[in-house]
N, C-alpha and C. Protein backbone atom coordinates (compact mmCIF):
# COMPACT_ATOMS: atom_id res chain seq x y z
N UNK A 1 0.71 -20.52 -10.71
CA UNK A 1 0.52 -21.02 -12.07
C UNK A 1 0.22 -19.83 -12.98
N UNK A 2 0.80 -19.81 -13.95
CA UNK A 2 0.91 -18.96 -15.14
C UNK A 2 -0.86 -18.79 -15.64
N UNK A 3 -1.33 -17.95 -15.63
CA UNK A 3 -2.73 -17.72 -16.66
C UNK A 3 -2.96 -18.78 -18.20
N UNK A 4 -1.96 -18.83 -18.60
CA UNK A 4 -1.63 -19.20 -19.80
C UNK A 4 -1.68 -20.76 -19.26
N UNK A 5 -1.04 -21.14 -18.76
CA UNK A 5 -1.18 -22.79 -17.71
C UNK A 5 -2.68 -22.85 -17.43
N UNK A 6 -3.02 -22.43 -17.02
CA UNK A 6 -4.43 -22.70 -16.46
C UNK A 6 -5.23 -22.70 -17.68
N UNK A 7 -5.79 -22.11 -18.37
CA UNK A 7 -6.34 -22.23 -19.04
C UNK A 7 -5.87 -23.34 -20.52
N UNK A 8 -4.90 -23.67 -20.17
CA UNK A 8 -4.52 -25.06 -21.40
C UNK A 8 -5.37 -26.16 -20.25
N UNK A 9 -4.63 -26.39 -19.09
CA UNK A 9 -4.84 -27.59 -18.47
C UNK A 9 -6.76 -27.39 -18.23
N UNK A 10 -7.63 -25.95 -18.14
CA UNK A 10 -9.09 -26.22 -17.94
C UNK A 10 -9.46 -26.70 -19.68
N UNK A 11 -8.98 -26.54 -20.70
CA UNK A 11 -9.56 -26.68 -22.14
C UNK A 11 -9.20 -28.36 -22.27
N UNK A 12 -8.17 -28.73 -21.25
CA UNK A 12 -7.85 -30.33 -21.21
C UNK A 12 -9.19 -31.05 -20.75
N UNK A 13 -9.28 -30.06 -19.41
CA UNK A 13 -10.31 -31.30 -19.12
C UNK A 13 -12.22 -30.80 -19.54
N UNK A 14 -11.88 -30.00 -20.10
CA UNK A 14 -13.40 -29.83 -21.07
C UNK A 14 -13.30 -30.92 -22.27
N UNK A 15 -12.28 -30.88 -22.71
CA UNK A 15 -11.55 -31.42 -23.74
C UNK A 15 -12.10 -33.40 -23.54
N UNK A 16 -11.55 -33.42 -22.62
CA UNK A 16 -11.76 -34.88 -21.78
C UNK A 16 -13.73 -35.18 -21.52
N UNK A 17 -14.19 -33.95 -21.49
CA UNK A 17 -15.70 -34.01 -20.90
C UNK A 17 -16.20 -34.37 -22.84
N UNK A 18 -15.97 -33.28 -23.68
CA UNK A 18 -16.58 -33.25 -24.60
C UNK A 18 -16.51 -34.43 -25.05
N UNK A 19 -15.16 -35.29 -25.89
CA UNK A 19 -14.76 -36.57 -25.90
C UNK A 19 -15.62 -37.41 -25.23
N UNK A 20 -15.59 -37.58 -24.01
CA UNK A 20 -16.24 -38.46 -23.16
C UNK A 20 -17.79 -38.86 -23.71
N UNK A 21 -18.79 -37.45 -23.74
CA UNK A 21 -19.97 -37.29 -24.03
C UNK A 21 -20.28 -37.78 -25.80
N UNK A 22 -19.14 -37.90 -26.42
CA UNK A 22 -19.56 -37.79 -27.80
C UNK A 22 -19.46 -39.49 -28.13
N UNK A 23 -18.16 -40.25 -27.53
CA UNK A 23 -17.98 -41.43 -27.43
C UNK A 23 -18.73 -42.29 -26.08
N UNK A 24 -19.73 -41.85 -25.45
CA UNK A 24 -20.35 -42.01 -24.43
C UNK A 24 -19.24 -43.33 -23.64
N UNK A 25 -18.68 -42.23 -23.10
CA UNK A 25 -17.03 -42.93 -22.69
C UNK A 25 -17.20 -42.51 -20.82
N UNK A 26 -17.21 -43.58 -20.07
CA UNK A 26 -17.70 -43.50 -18.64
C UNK A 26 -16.47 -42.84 -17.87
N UNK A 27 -15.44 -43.27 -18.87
CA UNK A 27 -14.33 -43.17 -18.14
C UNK A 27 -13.60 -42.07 -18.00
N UNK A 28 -14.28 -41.62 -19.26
CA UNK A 28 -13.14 -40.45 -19.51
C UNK A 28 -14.53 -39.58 -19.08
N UNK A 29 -15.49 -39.27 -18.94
CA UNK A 29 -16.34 -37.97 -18.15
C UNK A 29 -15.94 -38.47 -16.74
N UNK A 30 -15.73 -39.32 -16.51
CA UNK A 30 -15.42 -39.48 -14.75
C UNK A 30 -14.06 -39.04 -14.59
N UNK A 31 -13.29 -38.79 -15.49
CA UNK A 31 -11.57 -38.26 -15.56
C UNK A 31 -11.76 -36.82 -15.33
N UNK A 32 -13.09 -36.38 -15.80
CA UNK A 32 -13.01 -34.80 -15.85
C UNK A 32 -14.04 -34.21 -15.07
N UNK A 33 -14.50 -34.92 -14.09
CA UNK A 33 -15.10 -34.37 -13.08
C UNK A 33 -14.83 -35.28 -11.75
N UNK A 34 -15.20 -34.25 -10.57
CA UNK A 34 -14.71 -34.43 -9.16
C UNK A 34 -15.75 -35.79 -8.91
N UNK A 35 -16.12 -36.33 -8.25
CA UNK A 35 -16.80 -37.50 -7.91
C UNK A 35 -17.77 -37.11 -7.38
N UNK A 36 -18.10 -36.03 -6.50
CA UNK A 36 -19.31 -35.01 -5.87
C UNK A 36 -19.42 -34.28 -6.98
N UNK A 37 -19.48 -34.43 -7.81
CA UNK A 37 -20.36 -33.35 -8.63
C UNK A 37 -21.64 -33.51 -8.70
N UNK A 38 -22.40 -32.44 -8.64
CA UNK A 38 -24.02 -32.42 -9.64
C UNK A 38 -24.06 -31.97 -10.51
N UNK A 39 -25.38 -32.02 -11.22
CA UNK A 39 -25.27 -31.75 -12.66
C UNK A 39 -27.22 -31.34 -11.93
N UNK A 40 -27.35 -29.90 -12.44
CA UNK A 40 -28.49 -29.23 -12.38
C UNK A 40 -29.36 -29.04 -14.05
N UNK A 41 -30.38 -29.08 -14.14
CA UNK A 41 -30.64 -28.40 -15.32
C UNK A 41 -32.29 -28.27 -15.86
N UNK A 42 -32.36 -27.65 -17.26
CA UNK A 42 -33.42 -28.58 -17.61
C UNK A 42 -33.30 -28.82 -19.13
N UNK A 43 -34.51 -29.79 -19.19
CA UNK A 43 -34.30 -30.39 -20.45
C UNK A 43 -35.64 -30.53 -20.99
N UNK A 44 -35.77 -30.52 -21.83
CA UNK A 44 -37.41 -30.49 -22.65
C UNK A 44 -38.83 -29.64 -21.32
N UNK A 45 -38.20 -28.89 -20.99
CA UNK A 45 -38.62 -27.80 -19.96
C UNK A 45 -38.94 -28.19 -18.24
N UNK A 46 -38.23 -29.25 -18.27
CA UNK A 46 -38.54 -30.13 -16.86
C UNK A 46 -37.08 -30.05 -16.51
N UNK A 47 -37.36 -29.77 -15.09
CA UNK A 47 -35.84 -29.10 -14.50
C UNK A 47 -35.74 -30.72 -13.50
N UNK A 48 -34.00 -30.93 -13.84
CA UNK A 48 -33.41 -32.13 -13.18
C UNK A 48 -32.26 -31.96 -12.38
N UNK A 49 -32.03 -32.63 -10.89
CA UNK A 49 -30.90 -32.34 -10.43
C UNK A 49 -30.54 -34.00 -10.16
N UNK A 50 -29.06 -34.33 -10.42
CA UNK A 50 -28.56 -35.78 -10.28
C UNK A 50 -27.39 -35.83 -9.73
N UNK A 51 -27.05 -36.63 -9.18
CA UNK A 51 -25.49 -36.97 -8.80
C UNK A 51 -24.81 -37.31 -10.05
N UNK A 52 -23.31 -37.23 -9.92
CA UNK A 52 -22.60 -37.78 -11.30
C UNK A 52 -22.85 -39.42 -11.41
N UNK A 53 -22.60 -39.98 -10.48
CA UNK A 53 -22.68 -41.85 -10.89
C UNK A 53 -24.35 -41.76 -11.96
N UNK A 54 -25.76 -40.89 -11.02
CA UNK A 54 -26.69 -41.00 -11.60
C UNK A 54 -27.01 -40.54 -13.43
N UNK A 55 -26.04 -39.51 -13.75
CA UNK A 55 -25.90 -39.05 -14.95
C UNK A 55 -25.32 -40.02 -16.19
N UNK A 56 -24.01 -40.34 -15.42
CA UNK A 56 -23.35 -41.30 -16.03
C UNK A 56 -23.58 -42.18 -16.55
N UNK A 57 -24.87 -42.98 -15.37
CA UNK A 57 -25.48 -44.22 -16.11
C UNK A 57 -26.69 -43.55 -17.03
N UNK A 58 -26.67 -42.94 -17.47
CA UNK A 58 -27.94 -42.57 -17.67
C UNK A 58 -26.95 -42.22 -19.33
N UNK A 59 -25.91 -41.87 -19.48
CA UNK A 59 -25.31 -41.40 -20.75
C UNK A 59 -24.92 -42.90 -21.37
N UNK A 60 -24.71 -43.60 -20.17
CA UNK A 60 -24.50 -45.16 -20.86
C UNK A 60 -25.11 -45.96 -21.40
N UNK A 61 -26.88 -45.72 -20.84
CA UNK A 61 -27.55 -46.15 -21.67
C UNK A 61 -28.20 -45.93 -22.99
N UNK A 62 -27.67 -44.87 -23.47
CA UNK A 62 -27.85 -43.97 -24.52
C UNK A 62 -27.23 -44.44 -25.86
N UNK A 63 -27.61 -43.80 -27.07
CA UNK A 63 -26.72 -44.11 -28.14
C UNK A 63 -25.61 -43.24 -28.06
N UNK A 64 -24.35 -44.13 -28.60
CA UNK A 64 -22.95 -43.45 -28.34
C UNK A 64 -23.39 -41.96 -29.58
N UNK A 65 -23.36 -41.27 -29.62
CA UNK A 65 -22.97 -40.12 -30.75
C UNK A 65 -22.15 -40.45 -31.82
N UNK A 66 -20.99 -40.81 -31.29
CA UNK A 66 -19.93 -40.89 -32.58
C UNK A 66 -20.54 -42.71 -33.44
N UNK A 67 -21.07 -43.14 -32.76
CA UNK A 67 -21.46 -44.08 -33.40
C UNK A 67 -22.86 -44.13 -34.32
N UNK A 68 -23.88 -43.31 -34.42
CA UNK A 68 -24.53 -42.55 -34.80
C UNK A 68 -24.93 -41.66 -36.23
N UNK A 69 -23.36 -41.30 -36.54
CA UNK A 69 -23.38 -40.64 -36.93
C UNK A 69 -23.45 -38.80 -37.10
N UNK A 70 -23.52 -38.53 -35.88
CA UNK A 70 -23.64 -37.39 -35.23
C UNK A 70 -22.01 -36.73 -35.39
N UNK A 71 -22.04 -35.67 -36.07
CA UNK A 71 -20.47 -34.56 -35.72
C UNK A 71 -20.54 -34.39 -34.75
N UNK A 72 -19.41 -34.07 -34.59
CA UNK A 72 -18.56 -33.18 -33.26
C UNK A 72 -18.94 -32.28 -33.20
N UNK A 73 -19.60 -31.44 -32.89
CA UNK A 73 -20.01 -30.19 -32.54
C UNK A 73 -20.31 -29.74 -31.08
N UNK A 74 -18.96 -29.60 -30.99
CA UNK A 74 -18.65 -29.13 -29.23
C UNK A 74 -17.97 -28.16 -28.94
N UNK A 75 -17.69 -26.72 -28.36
CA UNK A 75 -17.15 -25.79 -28.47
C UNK A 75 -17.40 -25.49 -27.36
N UNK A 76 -16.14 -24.46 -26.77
CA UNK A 76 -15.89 -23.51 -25.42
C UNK A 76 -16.15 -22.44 -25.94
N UNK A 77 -17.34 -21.85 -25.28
CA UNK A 77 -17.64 -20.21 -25.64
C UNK A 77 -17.18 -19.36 -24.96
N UNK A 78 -16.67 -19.46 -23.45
CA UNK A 78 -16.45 -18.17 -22.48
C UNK A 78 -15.40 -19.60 -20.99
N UNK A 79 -14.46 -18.68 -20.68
CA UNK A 79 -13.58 -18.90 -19.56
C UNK A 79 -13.35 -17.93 -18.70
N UNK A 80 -13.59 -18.15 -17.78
CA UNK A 80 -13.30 -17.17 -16.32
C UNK A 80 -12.85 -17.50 -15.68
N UNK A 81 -11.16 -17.07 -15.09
CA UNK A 81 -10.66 -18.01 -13.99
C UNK A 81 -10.44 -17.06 -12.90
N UNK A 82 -10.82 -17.36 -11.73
CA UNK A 82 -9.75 -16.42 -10.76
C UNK A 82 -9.13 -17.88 -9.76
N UNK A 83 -7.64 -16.71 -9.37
CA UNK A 83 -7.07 -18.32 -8.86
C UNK A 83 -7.45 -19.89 -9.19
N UNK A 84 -7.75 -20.72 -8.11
CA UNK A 84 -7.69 -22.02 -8.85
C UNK A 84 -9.24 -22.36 -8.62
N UNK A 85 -10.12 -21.15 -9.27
CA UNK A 85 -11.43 -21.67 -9.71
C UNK A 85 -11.62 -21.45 -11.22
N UNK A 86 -12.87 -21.77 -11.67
CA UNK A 86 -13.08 -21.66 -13.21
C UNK A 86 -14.53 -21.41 -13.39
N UNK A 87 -15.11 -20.60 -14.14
CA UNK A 87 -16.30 -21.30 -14.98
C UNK A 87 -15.93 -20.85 -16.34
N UNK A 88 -16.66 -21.99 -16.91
CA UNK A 88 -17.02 -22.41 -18.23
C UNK A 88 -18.34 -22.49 -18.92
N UNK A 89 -18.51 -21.33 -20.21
CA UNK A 89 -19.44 -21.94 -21.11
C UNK A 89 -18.92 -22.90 -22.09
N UNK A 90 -20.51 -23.90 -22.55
CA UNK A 90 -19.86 -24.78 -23.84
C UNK A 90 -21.15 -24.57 -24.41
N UNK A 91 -21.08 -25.19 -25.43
CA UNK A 91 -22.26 -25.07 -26.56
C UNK A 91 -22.08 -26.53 -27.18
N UNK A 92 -22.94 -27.65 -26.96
CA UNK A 92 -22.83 -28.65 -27.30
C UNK A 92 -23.90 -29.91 -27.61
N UNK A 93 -23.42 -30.27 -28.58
CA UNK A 93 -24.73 -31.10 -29.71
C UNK A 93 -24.65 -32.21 -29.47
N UNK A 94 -25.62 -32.89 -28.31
CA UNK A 94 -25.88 -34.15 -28.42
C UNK A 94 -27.05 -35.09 -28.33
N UNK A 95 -27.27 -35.86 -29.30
CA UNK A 95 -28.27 -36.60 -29.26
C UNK A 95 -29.41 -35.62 -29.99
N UNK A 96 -28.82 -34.89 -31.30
CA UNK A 96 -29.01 -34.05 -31.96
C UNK A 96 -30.31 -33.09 -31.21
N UNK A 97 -29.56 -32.60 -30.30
CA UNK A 97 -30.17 -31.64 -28.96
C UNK A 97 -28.89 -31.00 -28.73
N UNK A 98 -29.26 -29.24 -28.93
CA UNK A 98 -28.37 -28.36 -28.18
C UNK A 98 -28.60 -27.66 -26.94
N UNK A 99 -27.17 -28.05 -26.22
CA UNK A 99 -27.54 -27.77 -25.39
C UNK A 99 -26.62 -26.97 -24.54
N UNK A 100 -26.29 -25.76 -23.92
CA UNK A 100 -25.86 -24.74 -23.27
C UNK A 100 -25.04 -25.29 -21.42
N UNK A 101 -24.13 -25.65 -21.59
CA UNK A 101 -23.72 -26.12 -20.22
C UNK A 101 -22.91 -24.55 -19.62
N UNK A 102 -22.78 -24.28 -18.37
CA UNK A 102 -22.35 -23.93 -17.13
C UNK A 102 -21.56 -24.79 -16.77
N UNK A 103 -20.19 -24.81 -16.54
CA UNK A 103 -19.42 -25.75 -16.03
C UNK A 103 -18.63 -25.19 -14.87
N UNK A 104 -18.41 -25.81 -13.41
CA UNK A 104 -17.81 -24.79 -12.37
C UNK A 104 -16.33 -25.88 -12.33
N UNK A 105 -15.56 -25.27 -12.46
CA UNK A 105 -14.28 -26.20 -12.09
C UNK A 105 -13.11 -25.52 -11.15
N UNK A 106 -12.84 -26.50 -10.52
CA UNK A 106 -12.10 -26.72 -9.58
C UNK A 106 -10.61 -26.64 -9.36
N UNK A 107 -9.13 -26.11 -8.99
CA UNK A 107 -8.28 -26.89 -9.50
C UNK A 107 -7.48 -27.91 -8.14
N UNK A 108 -7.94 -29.14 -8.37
CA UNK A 108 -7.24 -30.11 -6.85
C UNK A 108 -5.82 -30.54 -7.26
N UNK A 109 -5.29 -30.60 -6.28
CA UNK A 109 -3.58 -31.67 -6.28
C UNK A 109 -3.32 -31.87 -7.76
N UNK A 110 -4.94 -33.23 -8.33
CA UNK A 110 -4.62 -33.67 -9.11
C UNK A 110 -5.40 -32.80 -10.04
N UNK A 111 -4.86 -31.95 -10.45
CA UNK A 111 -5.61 -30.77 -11.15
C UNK A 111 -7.06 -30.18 -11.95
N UNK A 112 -7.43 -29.97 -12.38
CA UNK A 112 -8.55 -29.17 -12.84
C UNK A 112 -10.12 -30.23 -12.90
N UNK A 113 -11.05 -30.31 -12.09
CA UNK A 113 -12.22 -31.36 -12.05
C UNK A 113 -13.76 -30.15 -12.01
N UNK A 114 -14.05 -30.94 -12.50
CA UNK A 114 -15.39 -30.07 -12.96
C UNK A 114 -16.56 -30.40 -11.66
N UNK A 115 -16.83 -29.60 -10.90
CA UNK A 115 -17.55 -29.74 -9.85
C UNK A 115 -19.04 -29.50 -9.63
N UNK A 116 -19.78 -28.98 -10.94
CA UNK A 116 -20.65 -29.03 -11.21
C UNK A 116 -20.91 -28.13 -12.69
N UNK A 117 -22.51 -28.96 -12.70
CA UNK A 117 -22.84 -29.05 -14.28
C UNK A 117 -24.11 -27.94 -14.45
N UNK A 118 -24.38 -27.05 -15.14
CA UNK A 118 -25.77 -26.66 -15.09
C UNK A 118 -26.06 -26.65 -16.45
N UNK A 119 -27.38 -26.84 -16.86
CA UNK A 119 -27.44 -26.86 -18.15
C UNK A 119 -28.61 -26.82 -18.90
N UNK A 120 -28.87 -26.06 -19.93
CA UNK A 120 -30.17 -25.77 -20.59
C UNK A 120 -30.49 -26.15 -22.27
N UNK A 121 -31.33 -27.22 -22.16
CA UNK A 121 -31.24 -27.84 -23.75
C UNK A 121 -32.15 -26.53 -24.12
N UNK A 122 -31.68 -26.22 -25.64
CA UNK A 122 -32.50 -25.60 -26.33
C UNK A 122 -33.83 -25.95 -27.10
């Protein structure tokens, strides 16, 4: 795969994560990550580690963002690929909390899944 390929199809499925998180959309963050993922982090200085189903519900019970009133303010800061691995920085505003994700992605069959999350609210 072309350099240039890879990095459209990893900005797809960040693309798919950010979306997901802003429309607190189950479906589409489960489109863009592997099903074993964790998600490490901390948040108001208390460090959390969860499975994805556990995250998920946890974004569902939340207020949607885009419903809110909240912008889009989601951005890719840094890409590193070698062969068919990835990491990813993002810089992203939700629940008017910024917050700094680590993203490790993967690329399977069915291409590019985010295999884990790390992440530091500011």
């Amino acid at each position: 795969m072309e350099a240039g390929d890879a990095f459209a199809q990893i900005a797809a499925t960040i693309e798919r994560f950010f979306i997901g998180m802003h429309n607190g959309d189950a479906r589409r963050l489960r489109s863009a990550f592997d099903p074993h993922a964790q998600l490490w982090g901390y948040y108001h200085g208390d460090f959390y580690r969860q499975s994805l189903d556990e995250w998920i519900a946890e974004i569902e019970g939340m207020d949607k963002p885009s419903e809110c009133g909240e912008p889009f303010d989601m951005r890719i800061v840094a890409v590193d690929v070698t062969g068919r691995s990835a990491a990813v920085k993002t810089a992203t505003l939700y629940q008017g909390l910024r917050f700094t994700d680590y993203l490790t992605l993967v690329e399977f069959d069915v291409g590019w899944k985010i295999v884990n999350k790390t992440y530091h609210h500011d």
